[in-house]
C-alpha atoms as a PDB file:
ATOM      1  CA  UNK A   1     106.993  71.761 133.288  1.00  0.00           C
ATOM      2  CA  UNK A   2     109.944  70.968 130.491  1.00  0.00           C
ATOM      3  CA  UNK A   3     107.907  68.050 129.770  1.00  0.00           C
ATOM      4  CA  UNK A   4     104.648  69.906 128.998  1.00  0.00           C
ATOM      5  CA  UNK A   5     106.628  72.721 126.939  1.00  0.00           C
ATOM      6  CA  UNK A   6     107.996  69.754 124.705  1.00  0.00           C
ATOM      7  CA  UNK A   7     104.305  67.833 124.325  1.00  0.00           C
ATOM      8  CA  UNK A   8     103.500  71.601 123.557  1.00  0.00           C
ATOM      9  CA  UNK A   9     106.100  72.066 121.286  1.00  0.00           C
ATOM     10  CA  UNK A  10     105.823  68.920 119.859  1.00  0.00           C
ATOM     11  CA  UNK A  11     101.654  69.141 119.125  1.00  0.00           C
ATOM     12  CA  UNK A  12     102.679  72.659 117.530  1.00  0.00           C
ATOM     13  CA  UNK A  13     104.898  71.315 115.314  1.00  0.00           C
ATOM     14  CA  UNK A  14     102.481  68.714 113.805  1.00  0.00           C
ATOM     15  CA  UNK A  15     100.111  70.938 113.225  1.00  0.00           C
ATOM     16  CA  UNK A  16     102.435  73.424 111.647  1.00  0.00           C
ATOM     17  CA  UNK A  17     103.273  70.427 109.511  1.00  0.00           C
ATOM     18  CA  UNK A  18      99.792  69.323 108.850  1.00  0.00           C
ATOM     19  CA  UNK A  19      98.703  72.653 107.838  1.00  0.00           C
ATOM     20  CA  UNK A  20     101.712  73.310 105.625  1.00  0.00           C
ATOM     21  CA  UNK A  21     101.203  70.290 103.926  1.00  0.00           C
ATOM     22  CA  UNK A  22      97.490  71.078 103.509  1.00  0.00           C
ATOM     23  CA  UNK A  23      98.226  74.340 101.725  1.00  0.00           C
ATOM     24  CA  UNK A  24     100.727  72.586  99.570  1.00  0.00           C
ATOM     25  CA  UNK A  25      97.758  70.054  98.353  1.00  0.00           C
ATOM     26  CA  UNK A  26      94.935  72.352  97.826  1.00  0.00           C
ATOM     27  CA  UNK A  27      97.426  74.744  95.527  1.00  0.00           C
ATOM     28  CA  UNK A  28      98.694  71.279  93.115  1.00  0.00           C
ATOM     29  CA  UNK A  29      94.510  70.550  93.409  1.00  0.00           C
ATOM     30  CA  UNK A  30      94.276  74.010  92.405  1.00  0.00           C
ATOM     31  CA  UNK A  31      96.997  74.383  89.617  1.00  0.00           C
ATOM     32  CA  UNK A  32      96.560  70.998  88.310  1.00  0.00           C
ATOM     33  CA  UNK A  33      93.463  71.547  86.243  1.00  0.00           C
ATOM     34  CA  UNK A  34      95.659  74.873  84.287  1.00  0.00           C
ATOM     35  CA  UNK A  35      99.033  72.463  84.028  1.00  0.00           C
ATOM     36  CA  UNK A  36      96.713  70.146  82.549  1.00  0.00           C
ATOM     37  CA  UNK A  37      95.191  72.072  79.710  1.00  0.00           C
ATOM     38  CA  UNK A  38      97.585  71.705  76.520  1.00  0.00           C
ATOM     39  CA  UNK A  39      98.717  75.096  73.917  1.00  0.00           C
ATOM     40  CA  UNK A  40      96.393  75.304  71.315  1.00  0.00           C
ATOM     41  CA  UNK A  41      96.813  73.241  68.142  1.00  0.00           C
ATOM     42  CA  UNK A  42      98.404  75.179  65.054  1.00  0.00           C
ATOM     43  CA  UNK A  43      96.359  75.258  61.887  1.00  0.00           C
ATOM     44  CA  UNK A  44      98.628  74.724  59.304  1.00  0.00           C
ATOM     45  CA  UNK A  45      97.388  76.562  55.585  1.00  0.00           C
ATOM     46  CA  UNK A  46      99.418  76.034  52.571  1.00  0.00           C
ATOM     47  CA  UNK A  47      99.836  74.709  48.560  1.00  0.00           C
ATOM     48  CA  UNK A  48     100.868  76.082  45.473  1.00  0.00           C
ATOM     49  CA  UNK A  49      99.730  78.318  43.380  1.00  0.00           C
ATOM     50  CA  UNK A  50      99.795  77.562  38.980  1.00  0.00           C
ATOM     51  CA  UNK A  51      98.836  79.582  36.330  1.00  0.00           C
ATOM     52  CA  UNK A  52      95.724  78.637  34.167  1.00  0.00           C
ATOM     53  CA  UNK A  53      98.153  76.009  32.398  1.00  0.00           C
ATOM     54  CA  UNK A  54      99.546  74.601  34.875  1.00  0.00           C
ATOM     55  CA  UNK A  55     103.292  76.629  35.566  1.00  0.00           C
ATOM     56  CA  UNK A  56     104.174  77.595  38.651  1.00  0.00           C
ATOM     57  CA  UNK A  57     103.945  81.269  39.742  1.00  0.00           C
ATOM     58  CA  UNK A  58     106.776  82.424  41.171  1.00  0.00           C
ATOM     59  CA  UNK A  59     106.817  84.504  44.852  1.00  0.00           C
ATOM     60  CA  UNK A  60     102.278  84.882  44.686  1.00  0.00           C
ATOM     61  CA  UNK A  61     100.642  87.152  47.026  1.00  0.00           C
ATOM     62  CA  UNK A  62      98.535  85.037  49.176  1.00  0.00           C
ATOM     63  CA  UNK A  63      96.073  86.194  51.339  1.00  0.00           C
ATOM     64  CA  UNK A  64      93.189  84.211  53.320  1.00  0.00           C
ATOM     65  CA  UNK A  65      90.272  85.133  54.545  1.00  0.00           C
ATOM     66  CA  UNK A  66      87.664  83.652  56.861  1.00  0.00           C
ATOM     67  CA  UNK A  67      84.751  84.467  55.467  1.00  0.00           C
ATOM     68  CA  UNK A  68      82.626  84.039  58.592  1.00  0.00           C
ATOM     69  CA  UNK A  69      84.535  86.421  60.583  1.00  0.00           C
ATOM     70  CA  UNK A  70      86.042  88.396  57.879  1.00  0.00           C
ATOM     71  CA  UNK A  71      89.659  88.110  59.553  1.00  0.00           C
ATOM     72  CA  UNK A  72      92.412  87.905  56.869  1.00  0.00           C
ATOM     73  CA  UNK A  73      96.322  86.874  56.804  1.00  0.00           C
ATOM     74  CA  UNK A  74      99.042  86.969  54.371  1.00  0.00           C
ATOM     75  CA  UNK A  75     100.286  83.764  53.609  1.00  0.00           C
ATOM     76  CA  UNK A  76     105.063  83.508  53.520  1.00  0.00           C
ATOM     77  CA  UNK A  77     105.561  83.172  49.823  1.00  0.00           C
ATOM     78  CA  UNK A  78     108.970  82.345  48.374  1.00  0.00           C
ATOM     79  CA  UNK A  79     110.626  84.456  45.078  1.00  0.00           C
ATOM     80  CA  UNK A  80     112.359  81.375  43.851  1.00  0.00           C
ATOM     81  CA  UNK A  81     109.250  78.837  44.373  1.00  0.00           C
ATOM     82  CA  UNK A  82     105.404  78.814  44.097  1.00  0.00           C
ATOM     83  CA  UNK A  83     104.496  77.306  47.813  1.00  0.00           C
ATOM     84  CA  UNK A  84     102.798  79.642  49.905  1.00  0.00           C
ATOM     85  CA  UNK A  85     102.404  78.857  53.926  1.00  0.00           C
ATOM     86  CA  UNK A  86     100.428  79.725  56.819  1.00  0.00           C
ATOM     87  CA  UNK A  87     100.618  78.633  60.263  1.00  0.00           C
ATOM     88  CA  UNK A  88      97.963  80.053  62.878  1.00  0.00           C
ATOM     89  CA  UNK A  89      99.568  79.583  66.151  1.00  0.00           C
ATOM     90  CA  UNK A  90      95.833  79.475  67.827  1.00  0.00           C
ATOM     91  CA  UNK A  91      93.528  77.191  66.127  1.00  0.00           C
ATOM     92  CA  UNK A  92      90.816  79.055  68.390  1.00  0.00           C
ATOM     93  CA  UNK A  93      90.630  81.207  65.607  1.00  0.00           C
ATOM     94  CA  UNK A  94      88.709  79.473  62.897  1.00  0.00           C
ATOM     95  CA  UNK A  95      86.267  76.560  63.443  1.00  0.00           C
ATOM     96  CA  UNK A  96      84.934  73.771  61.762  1.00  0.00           C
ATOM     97  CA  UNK A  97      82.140  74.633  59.728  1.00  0.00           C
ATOM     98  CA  UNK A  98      84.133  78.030  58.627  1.00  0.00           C
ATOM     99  CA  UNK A  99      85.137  78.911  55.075  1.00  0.00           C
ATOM    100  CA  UNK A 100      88.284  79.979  53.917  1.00  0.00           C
ATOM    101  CA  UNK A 101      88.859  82.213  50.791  1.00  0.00           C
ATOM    102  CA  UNK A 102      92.335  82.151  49.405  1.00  0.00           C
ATOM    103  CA  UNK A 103      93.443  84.600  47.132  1.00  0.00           C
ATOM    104  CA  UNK A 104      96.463  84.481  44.812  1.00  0.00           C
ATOM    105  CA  UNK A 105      97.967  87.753  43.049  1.00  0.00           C
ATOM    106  CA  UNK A 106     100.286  88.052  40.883  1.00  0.00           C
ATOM    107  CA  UNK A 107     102.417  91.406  40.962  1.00  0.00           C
ATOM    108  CA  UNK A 108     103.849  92.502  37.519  1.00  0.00           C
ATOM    109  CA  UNK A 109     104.990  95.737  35.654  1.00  0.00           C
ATOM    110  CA  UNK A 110     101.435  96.460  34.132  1.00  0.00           C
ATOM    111  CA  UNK A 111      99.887  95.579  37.903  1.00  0.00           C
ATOM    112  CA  UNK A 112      98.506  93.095  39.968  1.00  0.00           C
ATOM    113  CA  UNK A 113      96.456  89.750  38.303  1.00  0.00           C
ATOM    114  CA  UNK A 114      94.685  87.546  40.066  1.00  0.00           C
ATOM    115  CA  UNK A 115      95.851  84.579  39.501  1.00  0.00           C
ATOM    116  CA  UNK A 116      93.171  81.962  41.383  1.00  0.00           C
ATOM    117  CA  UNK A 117      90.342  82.471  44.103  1.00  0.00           C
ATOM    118  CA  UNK A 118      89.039  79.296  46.215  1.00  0.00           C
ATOM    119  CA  UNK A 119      87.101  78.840  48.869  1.00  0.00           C
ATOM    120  CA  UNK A 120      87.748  75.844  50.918  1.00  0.00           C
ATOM    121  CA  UNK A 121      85.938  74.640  53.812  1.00  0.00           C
ATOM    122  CA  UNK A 122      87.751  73.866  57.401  1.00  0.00           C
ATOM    123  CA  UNK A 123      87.087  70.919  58.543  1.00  0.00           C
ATOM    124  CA  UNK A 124      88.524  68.844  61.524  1.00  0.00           C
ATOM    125  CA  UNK A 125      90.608  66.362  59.069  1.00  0.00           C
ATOM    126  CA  UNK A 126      93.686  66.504  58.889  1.00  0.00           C
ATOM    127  CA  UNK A 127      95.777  66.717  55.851  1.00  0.00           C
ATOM    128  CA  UNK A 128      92.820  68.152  53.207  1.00  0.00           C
END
């Protein structure tokens, strides 16, 4: 009888073991394929912004604007330089094919000037 209670025992404990072990496969099978997805790729936006001859303007007012979806962002300006910047943290939100408007102002004592419009298309290249 103590030897049947151990084969018993025994076969019990490899199938505890097979079916632990099971359960710990089909979870890595089924996290595996959200592990393996990467974070979105930032979409970096910047330049500088000149005056119709050529000097810099100071601390601009940027704003950009997909014109496709009509969602908009303020650009980080500077006071003591003329480089705007924008990073979008989720590339998801413009695609290739989309066309950005980017809008300089220039804030002074008799109001605000706009210093330069452009509209630039996104592509997938980098460094345009």
């Amino acid at each position: 009888m103590i030897g049947m209670e151990m084969k018993e025992n025994s076969s019990f404990k490899k199938r505890f073991v097979i079916g632990v072990v099971s359960m710990l496969i089909a979870i890595c099978v089924i996290a595996l394929p959200a592990a393996a997805q990467s974070p979105p790729t930032p979409f970096k936006i910047y330049g500088w912004i000149n005056d119709g001859n050529g000097a810099p303007e100071l601390n601009p007012n940027v704003r950009v604007t997909n014109l496709d979806t009509s969602e908009s962002w303020t650009a980080k300006t500077n006071a003591s330089y003329n480089y705007y910047r924008l990073v979008l943290t989720n590339s998801s939100e413009l695609e290739a094919c989309n066309t950005l408007r980017i809008i300089a102002i220039n804030e002074s004592a008799t109001g605000y000037h706009i210093i330069n419009v452009s509209d630039y298309p996104v592509t997938t290249e980098k460094n345009q």
